[in-house]
Every structure is written in C-alpha cells, then in structure tokens.
Protein backbone atom coordinates (compact mmCIF):
# COMPACT_ATOMS: atom_id res chain seq x y z
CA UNK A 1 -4.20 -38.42 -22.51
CA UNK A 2 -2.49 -35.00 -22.71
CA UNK A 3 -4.79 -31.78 -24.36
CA UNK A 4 -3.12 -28.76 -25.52
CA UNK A 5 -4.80 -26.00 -24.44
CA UNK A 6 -3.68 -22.81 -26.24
CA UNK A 7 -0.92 -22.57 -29.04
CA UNK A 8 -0.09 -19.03 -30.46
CA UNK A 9 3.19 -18.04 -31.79
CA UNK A 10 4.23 -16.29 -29.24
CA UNK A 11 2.38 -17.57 -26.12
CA UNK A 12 3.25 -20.24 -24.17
CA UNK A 13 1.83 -23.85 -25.40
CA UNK A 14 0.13 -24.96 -22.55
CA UNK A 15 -0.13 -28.76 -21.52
CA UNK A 16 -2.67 -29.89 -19.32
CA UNK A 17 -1.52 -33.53 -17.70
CA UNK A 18 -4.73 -33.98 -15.59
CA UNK A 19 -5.68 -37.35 -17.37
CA UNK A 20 -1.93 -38.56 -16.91
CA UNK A 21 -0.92 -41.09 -13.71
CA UNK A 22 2.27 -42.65 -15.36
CA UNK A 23 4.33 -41.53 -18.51
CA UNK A 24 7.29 -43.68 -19.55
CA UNK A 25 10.39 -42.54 -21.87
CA UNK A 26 8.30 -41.94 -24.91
CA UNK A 27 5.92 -39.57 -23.08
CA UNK A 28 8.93 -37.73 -21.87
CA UNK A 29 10.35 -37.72 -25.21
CA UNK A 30 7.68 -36.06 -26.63
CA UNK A 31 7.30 -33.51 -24.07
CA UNK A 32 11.36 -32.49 -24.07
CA UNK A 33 10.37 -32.54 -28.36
CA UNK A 34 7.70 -30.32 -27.77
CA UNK A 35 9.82 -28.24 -25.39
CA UNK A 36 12.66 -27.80 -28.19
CA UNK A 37 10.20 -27.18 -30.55
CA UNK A 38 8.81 -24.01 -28.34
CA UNK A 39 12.58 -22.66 -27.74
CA UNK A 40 13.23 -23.12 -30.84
CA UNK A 41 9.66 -19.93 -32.11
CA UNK A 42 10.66 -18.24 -28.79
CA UNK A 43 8.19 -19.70 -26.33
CA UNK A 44 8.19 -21.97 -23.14
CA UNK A 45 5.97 -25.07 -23.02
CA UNK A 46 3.91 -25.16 -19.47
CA UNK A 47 2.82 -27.90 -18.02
CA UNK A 48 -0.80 -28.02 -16.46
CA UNK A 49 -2.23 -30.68 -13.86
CA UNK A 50 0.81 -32.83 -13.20
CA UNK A 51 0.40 -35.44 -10.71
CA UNK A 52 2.86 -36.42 -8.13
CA UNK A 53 4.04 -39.61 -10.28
CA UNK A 54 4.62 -37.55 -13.09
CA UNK A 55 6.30 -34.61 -11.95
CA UNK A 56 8.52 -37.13 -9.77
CA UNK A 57 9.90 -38.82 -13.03
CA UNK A 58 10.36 -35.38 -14.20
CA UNK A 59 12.48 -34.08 -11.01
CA UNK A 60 14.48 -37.45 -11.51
CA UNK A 61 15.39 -36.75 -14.90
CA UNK A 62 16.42 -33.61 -14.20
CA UNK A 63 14.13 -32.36 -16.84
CA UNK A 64 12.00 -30.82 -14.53
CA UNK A 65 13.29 -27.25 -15.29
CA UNK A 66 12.49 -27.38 -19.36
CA UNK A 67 8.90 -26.82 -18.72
CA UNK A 68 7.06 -24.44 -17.14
C-alpha cells in the first residue's frame, strides 16, 4: 500500500512505494492522476522506494519520466 508522505502546495507530493511488489493498470492510473493533478498546482509528484517490478512497468509504459 502506497503512503503519501508530504503534500504542500507548492512542494513536491512525495510517494513512498516501499510496500508495493506489483501494480497493475489501475495503480498506474492513479499515479499518472495524481501526477496531472500536481502539474496541474505547479508541482511534480516523486516517487519513493520503487522496486525493480514496479519501476520496470513504469519504463515500459513510457511513463517513467512523469514522476520524479
């Protein structure tokens, strides 16, 4: 299960992965949403503790780049 860690209004929202082995579409989905959702008040969403699995589906989706 994903934790944010900090949200301010103009820091970034960080999301720490360190409980998450697999994500599937809808996990993705909601991470692009929250990425959108950041752009969108001027900030970045960053990604903390992303295992290999995950950051692999993210490099394949070419989605990789929308987080930090």
């Amino acid at each position: 299960e994903a934790t944010i860690l900090q949200r301010e209004d103009d820091r970034p929202v960080v999301i720490d992965l360190g409980g998450v082995q697999f994500m599937d579409s809808s996990g993705l989905r909601s991470l692009l949403d929250a990425a959108r959702r950041a752009q969108s008040r001027g900030t970045t969403v960053v990604l903390r503790s992303v295992a290999a699995e995950v950051e692999r589906l993210l490099e394949i989706t070419g989605t990789a780049g929308q987080f930090g």
